[in-house]
N, C-alpha and C. Protein backbone atom coordinates (compact mmCIF):
# COMPACT_ATOMS: atom_id res chain seq x y z
N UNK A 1 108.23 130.84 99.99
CA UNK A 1 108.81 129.90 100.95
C UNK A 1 110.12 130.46 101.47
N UNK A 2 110.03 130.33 103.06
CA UNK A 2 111.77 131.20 103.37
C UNK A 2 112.74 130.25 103.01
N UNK A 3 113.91 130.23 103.65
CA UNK A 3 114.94 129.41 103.71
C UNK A 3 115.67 129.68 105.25
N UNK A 4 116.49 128.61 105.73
CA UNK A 4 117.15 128.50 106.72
C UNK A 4 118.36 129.04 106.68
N UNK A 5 118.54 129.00 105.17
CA UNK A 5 120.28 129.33 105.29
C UNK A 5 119.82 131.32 104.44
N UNK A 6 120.52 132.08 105.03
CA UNK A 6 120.27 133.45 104.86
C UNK A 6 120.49 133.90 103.19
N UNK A 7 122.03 132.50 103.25
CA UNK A 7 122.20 132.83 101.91
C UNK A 7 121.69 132.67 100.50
N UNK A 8 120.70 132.00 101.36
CA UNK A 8 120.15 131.18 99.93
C UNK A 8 118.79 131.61 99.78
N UNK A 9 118.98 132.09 98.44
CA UNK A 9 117.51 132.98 98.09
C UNK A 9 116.04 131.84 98.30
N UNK A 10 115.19 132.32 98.51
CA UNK A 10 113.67 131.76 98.77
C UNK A 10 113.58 130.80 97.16
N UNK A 11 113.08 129.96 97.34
CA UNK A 11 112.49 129.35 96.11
C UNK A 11 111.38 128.15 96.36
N UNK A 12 110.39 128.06 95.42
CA UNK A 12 108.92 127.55 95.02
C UNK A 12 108.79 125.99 95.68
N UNK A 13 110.16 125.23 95.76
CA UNK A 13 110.30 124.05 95.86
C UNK A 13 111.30 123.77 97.70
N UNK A 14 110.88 122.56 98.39
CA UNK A 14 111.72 122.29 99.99
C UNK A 14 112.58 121.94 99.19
N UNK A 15 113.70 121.91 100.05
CA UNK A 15 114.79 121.20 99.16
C UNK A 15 114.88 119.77 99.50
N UNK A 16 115.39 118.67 99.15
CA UNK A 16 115.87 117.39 99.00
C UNK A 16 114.08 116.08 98.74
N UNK A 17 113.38 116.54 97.94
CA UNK A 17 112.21 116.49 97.65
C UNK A 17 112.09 116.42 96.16
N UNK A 18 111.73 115.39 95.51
CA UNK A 18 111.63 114.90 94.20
C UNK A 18 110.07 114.86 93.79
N UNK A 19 110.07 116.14 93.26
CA UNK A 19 108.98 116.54 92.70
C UNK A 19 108.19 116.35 91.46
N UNK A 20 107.12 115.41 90.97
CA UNK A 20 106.25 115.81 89.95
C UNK A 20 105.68 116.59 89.64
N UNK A 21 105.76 117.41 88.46
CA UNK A 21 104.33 118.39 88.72
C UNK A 21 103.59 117.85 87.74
N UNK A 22 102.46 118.37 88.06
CA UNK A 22 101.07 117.81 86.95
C UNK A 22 101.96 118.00 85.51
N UNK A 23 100.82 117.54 84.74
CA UNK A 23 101.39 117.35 83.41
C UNK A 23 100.26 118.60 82.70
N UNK A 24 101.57 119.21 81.78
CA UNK A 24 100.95 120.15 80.70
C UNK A 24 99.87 119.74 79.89
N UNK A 25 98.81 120.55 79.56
CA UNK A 25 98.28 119.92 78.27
C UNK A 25 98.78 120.38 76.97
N UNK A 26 98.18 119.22 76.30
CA UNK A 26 99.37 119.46 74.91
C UNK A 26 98.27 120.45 74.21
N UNK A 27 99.34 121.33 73.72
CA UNK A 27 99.06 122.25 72.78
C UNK A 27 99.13 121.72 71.15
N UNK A 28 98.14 122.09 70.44
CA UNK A 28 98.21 121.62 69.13
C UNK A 28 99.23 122.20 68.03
N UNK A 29 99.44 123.38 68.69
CA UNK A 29 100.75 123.88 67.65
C UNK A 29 102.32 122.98 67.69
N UNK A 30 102.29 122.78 69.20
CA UNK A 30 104.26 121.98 69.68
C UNK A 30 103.46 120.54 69.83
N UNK A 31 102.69 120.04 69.52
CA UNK A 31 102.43 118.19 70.08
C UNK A 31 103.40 117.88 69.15
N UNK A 32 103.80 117.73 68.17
CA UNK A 32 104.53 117.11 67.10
C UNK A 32 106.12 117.53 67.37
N UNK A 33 105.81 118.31 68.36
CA UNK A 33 107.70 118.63 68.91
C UNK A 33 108.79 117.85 69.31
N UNK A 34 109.66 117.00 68.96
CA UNK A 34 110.51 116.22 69.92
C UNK A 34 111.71 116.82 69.56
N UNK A 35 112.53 116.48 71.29
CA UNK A 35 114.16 116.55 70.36
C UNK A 35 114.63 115.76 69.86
N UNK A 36 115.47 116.06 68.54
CA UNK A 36 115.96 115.37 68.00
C UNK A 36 117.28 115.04 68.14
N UNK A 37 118.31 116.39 68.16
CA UNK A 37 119.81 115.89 68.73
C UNK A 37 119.71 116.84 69.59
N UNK A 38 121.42 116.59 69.74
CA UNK A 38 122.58 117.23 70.59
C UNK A 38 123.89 117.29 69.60
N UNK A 39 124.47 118.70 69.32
CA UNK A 39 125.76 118.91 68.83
C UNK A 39 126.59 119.18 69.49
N UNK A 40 128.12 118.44 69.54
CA UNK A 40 128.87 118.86 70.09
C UNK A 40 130.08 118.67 68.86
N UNK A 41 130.68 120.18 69.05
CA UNK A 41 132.19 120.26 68.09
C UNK A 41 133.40 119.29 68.68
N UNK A 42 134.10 118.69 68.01
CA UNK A 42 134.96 118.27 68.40
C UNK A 42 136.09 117.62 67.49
N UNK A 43 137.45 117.79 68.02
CA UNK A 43 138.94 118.27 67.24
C UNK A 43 139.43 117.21 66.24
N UNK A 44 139.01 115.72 67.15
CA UNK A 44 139.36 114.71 66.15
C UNK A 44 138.56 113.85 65.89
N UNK A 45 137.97 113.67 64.84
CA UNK A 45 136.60 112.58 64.89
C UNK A 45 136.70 111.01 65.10
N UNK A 46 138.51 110.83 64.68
CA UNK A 46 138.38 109.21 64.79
C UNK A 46 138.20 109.17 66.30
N UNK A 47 138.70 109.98 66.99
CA UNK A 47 138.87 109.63 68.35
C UNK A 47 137.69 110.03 69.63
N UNK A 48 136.69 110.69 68.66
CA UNK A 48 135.37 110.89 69.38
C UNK A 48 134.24 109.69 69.01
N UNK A 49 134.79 109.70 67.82
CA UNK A 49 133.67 107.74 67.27
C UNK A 49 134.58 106.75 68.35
N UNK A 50 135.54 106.72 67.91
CA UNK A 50 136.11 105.54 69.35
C UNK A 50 135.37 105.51 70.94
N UNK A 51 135.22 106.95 70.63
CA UNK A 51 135.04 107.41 72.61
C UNK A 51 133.35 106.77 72.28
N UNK A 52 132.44 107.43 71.84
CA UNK A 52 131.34 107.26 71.73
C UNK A 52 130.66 105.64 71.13
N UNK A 53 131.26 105.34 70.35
CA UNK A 53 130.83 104.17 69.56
C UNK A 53 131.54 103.23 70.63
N UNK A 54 133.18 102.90 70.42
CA UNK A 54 133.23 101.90 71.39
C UNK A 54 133.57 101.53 72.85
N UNK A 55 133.33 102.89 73.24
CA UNK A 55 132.94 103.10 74.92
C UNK A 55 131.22 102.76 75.12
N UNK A 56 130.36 103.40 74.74
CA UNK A 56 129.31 103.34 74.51
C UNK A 56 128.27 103.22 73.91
N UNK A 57 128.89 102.53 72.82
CA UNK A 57 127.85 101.80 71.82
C UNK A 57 127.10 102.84 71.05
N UNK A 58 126.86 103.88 70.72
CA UNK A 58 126.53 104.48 69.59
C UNK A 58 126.99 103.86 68.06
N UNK A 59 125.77 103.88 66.91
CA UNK A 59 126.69 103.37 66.05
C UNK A 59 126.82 104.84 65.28
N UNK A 60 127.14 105.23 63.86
CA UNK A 60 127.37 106.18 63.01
C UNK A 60 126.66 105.33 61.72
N UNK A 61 124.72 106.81 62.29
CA UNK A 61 124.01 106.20 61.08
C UNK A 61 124.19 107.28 59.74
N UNK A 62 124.56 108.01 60.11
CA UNK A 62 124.90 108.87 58.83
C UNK A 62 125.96 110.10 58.94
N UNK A 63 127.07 110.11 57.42
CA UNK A 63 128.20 111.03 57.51
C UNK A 63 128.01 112.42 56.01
N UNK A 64 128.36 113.58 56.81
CA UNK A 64 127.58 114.17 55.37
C UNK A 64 129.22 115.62 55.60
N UNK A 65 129.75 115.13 53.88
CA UNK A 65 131.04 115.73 53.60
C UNK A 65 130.37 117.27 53.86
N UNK A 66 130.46 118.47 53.94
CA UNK A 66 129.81 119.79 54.36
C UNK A 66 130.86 120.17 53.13
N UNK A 67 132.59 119.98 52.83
CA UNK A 67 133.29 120.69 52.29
C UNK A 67 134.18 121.23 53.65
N UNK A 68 134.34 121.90 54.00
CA UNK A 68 134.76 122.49 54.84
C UNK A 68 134.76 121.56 56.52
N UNK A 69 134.10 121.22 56.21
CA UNK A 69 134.09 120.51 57.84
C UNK A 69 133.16 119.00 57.12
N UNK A 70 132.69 118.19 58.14
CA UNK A 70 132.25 116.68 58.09
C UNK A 70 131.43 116.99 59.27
N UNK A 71 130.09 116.19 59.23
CA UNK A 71 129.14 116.05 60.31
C UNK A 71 129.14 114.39 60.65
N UNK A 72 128.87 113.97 61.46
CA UNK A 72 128.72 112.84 61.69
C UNK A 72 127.76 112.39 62.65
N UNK A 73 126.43 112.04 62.69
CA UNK A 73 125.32 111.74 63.63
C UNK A 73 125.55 110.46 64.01
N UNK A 74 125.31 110.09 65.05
CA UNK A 74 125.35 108.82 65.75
C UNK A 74 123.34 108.70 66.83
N UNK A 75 123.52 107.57 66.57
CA UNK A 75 122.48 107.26 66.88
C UNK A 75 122.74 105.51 68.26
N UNK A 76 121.37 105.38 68.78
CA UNK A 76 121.21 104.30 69.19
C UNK A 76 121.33 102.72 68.76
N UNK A 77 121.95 101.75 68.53
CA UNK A 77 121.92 100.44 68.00
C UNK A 77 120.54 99.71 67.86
N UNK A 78 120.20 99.77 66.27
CA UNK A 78 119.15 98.77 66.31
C UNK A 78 120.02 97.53 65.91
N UNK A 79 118.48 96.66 65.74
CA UNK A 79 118.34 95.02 64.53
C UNK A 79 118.88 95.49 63.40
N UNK A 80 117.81 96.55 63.32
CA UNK A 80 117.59 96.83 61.77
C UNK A 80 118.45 97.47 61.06
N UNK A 81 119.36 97.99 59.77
CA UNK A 81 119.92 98.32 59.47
C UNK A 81 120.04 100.15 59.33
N UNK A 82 120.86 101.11 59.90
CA UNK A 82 120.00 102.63 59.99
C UNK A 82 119.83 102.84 58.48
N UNK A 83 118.92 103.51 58.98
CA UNK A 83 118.35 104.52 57.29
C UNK A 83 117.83 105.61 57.94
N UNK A 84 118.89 106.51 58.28
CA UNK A 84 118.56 107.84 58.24
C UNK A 84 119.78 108.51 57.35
N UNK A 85 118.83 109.57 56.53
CA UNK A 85 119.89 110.73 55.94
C UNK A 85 119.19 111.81 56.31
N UNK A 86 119.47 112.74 55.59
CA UNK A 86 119.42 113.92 55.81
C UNK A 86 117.64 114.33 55.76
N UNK A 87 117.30 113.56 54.45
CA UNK A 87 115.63 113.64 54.53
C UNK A 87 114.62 112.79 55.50
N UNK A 88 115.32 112.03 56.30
CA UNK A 88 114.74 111.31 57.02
C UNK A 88 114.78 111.89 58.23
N UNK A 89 116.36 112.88 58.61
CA UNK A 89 116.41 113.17 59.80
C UNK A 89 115.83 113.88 60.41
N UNK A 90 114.65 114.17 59.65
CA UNK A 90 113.36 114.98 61.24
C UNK A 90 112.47 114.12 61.87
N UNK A 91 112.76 113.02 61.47
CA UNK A 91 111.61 112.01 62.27
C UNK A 91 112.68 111.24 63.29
N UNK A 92 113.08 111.25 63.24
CA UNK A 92 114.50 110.66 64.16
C UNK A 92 114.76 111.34 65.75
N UNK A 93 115.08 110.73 66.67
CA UNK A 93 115.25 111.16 67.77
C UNK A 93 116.40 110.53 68.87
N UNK A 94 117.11 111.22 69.62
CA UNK A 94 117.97 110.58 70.32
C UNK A 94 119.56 110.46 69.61
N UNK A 95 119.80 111.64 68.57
CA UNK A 95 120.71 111.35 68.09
C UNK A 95 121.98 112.58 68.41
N UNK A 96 123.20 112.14 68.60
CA UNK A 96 124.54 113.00 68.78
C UNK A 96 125.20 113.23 67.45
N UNK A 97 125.46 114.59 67.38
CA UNK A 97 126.00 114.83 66.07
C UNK A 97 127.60 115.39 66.45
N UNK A 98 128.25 115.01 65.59
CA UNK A 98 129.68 115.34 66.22
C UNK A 98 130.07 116.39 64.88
N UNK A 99 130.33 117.44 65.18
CA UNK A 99 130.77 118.12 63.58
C UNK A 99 132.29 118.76 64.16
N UNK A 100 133.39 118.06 62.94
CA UNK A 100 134.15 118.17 63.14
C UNK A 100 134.91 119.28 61.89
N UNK A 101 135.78 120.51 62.53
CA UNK A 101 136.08 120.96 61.57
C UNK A 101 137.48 121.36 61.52
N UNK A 102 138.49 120.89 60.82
CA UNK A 102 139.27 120.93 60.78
C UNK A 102 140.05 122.12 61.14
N UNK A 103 139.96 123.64 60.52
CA UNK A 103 140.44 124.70 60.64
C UNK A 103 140.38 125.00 62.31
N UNK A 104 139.37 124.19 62.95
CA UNK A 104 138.87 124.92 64.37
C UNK A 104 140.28 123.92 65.74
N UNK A 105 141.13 123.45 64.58
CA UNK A 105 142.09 122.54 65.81
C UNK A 105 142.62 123.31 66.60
N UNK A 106 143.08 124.82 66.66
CA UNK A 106 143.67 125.48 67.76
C UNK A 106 142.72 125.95 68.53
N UNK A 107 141.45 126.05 68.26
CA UNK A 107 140.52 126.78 68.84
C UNK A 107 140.51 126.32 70.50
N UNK A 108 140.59 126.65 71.50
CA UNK A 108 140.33 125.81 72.89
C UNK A 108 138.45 125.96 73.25
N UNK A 109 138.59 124.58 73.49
CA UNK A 109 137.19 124.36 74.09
C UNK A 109 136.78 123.78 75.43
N UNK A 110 135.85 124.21 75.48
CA UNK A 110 135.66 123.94 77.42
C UNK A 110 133.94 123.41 77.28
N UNK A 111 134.24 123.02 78.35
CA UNK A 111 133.45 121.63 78.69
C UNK A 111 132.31 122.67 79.22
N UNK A 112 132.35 123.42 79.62
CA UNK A 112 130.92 124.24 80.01
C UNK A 112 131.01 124.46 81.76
N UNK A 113 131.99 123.46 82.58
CA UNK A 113 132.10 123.24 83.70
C UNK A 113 132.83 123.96 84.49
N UNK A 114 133.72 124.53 84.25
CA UNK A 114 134.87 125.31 85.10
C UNK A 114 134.46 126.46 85.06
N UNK A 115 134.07 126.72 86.29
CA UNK A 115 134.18 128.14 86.31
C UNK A 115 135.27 129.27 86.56
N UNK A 116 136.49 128.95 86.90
CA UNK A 116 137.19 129.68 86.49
C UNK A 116 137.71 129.97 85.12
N UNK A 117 137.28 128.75 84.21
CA UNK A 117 137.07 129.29 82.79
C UNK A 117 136.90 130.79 82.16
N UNK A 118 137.98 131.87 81.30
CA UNK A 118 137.07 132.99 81.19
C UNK A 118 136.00 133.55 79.94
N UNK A 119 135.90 131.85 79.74
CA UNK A 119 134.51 131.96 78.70
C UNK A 119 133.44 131.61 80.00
N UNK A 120 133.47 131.38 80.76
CA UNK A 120 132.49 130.95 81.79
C UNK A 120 131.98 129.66 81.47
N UNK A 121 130.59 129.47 82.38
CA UNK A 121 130.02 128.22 82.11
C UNK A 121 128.62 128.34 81.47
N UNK A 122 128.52 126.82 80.67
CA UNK A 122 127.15 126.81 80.25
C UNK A 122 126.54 125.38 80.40
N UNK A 123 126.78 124.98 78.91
CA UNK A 123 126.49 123.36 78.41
C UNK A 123 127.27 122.33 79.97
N UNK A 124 126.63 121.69 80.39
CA UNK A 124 126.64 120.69 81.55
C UNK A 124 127.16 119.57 81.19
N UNK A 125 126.77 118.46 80.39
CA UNK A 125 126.66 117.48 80.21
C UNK A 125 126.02 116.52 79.06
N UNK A 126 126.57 115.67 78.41
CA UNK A 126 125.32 114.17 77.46
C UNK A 126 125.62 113.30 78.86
N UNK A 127 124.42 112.80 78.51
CA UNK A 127 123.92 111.77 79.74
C UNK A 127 123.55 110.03 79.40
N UNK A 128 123.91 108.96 79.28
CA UNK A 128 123.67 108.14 78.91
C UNK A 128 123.36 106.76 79.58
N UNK A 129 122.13 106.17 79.98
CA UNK A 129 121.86 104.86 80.67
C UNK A 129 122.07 103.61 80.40
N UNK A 130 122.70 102.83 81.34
CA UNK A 130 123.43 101.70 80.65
C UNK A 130 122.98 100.55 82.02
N UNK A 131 122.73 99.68 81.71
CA UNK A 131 122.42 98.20 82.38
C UNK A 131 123.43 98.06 84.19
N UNK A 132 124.86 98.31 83.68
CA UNK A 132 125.85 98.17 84.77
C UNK A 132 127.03 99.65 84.07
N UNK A 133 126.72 100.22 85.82
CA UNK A 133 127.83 101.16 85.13
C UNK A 133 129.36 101.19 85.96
N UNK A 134 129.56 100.21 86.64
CA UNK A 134 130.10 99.62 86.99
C UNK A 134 131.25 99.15 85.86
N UNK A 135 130.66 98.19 85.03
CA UNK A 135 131.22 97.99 83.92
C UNK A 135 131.67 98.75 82.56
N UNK A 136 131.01 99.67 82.68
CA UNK A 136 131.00 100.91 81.70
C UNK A 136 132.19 101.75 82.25
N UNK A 137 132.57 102.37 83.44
CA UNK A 137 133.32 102.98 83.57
C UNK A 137 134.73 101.77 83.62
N UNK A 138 134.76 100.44 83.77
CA UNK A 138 136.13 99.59 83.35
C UNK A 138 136.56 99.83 81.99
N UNK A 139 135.30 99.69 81.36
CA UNK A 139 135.03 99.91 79.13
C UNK A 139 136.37 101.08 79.29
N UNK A 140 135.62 102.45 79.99
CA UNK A 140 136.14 103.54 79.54
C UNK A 140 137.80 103.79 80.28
N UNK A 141 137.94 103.34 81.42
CA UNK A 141 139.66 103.44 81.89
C UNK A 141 140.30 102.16 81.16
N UNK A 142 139.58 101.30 80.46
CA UNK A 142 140.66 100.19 79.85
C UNK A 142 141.17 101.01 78.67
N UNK A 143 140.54 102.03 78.06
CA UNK A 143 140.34 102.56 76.74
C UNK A 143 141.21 104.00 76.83
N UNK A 144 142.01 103.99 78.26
CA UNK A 144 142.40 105.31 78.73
C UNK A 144 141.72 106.30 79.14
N UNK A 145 140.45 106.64 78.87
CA UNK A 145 139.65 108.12 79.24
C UNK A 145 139.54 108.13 80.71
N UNK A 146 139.34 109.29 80.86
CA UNK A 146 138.94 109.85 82.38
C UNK A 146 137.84 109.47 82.96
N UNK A 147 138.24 108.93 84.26
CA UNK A 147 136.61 109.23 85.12
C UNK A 147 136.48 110.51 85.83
N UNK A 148 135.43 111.20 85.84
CA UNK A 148 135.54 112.85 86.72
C UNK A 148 135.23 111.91 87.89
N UNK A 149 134.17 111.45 87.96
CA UNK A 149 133.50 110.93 89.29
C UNK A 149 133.14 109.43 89.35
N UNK A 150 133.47 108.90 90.21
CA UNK A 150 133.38 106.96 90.16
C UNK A 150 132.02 107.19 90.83
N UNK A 151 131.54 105.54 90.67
CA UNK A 151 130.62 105.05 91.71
C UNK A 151 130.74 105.11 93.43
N UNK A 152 129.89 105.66 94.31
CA UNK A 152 130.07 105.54 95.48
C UNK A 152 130.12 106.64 96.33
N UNK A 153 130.48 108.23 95.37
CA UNK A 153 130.90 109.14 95.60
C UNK A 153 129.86 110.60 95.52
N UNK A 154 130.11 111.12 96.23
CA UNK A 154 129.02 112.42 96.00
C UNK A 154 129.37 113.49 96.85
N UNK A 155 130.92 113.69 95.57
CA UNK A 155 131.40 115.07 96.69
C UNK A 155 131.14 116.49 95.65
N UNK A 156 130.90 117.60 96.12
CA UNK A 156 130.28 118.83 95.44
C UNK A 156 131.54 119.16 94.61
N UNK A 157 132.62 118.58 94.91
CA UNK A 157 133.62 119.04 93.55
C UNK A 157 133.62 118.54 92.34
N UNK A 158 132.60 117.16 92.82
CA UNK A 158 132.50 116.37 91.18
C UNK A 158 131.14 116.86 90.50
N UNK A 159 130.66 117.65 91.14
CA UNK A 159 129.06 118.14 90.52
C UNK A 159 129.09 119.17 89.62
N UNK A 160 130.31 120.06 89.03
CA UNK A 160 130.01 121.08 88.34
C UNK A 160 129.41 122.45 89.19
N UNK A 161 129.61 122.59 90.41
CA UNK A 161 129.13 123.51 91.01
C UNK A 161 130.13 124.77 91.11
N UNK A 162 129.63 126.16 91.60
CA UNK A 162 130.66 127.11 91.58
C UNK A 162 131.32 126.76 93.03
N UNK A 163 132.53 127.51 93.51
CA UNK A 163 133.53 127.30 94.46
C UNK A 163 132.54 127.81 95.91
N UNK A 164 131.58 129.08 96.01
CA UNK A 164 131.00 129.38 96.96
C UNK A 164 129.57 128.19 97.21
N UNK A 165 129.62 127.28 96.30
CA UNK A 165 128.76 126.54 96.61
C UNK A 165 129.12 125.03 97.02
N UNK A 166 130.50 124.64 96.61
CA UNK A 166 131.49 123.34 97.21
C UNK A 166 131.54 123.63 98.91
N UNK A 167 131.90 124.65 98.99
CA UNK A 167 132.13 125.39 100.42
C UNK A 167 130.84 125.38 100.98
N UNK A 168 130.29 125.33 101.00
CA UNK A 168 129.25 125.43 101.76
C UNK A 168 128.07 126.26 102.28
N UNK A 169 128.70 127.47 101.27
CA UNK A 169 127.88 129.28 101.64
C UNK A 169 126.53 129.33 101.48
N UNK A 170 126.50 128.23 100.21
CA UNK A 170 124.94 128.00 100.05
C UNK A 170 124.54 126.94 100.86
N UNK A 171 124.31 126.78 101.49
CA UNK A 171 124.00 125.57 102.39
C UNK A 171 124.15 124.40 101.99
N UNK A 172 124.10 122.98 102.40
CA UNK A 172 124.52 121.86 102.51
C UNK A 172 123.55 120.82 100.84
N UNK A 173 124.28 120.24 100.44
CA UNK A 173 123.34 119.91 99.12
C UNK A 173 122.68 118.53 100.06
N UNK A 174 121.46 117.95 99.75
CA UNK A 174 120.32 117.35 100.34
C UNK A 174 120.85 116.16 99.93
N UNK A 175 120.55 115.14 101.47
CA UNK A 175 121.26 113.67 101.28
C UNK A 175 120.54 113.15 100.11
N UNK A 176 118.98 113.23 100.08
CA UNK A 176 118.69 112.46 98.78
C UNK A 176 118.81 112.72 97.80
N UNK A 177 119.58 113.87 97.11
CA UNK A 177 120.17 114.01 96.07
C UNK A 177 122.06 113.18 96.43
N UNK A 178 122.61 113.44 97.33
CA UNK A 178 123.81 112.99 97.66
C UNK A 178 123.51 111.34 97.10
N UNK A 179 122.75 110.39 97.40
CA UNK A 179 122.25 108.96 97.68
C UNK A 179 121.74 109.01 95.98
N UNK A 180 121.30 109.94 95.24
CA UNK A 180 121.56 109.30 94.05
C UNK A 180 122.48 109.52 92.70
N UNK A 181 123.22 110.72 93.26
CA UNK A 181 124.59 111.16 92.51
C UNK A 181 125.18 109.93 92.95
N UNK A 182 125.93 109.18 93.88
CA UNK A 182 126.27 107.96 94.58
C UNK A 182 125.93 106.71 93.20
N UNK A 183 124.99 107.32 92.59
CA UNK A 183 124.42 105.53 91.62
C UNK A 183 125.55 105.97 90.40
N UNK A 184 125.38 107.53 90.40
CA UNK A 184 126.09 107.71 88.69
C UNK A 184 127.40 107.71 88.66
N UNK A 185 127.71 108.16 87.38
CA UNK A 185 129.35 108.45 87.20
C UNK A 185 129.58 109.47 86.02
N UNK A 186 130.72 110.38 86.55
CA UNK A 186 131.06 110.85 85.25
C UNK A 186 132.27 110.84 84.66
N UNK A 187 132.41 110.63 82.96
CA UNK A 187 133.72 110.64 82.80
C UNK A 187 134.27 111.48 81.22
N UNK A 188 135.11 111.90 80.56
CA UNK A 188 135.26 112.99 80.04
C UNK A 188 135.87 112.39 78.87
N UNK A 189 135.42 112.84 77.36
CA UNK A 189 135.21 112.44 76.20
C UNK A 189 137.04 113.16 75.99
N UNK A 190 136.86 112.66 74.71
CA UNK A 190 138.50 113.51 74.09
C UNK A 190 138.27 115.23 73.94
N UNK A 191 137.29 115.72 74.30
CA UNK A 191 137.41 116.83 73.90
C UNK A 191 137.29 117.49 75.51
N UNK A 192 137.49 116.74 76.24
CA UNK A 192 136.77 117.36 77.66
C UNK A 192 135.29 117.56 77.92
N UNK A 193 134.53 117.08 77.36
CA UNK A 193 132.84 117.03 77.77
C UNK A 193 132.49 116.37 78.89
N UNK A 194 131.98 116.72 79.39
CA UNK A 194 131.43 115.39 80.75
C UNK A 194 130.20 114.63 79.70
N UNK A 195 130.67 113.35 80.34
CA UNK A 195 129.38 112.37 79.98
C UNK A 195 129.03 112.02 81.37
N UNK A 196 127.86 111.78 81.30
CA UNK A 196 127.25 110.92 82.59
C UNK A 196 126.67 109.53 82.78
N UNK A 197 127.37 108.65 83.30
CA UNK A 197 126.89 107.86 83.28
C UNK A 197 125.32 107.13 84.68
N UNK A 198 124.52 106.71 83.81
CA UNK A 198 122.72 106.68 84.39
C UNK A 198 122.69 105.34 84.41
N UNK A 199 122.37 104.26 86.25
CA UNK A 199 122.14 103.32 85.58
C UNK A 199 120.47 103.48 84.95
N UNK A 200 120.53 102.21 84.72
CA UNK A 200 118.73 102.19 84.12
C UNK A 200 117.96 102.10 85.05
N UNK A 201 118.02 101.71 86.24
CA UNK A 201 117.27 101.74 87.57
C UNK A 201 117.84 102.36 88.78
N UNK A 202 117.38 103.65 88.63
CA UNK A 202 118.60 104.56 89.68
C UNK A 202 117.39 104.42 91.16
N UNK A 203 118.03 104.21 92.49
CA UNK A 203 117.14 103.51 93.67
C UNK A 203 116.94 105.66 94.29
N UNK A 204 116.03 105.34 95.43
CA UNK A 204 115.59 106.16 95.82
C UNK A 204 116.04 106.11 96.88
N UNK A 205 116.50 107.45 97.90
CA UNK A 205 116.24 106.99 99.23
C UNK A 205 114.97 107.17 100.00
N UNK A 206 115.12 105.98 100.41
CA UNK A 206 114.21 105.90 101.68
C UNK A 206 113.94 106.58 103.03
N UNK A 207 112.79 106.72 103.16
CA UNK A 207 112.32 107.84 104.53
C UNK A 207 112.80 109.19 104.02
């Protein structure tokens, strides 16, 4: 497939086009595959359970002393009381592990996003869906934290993109992606991570 803009290499997909593709068949070796977490290091733990637990409701179903450092998994809020440990935790899914290690406090860490960073970029984002996020991002500026990006907005500096691509070299990013960055938000944990906030019914555009 060509492209219009010179600069922008050919690729498989039009752009601004929300694509399904058929579905894989399951293989009998990975059917039993899910993910289970996401780790992220970080400097102070009371103040990443604050960010996580009472910004966003994660609770802390299990804490495991290592000696040297502390892990701490957080999970989704049930009824029921958690019972996961360590032997339980392969059946488990949807869970953030925060491992915090003390010796690593001078270490500097980056969010994965800046590219003038000269560790460069990688890790993007945790992403989390919530009813009104509207209200979620009040939770998180009453609580002091950052918003990167409010509701309403969908400018290429809040996307994590490189500088030749804010500008425009790569050509113009596609309104119907613009129309649903517009639903989300992002805003930045104590360690500098982007979180994203998803509502639960993100709209489409039309035509």
């Amino acid at each position: 497939m060509s492209s219009s803009n010179p600069n922008q290499p050919p690729g498989p997909y039009p752009p601004g086009q929300h694509i399904i593709p058929p579905p894989r068949p399951v293989s009998p070796a990975t059917a039993e595959y899910r993910l289970n977490h996401l780790m992220l290091r970080v400097k102070d733990a009371e103040k990443s359970l604050a960010f996580y637990c009472d910004c966003l409701g994660m609770h802390v179903v299990f804490i495991f002393n290592a000696g040297p450092w502390t892990i701490y998994y957080l999970g989704a809020p049930t009824e029921q009381p958690c019972d996961i440990d360590i032997s339980s935790l392969g059946t488990a899914q949807g869970l953030l592990e925060l491992y915090h290690i003390p010796a690593d406090s001078s270490t500097p860490y980056s969010s994965g996003n800046d590219y003038s960073a000269p560790t460069g970029v990688g890790f993007g984002h945790v992403g989390f869906t919530v009813p009104n996020v509207a209200e979620t991002l009040e939770r998180v500026k009453e609580r002091g934290y950052e918003v990167i990006k409010p509701l309403g907005e969908a400018k290429e500096e809040t996307m994590g993109l490189p500088g030749v691509v804010v500008k425009g070299e790569f050509g113009e990013v596609s309104e119907g992606y613009k129309f649903v960055f517009e639903q989300l938000a992002f805003v930045r944990d104590p360690d500098g991570y982007w979180v994203e906030i998803v509502p639960q019914v993100v709209k489409g555009k039309e035509g």
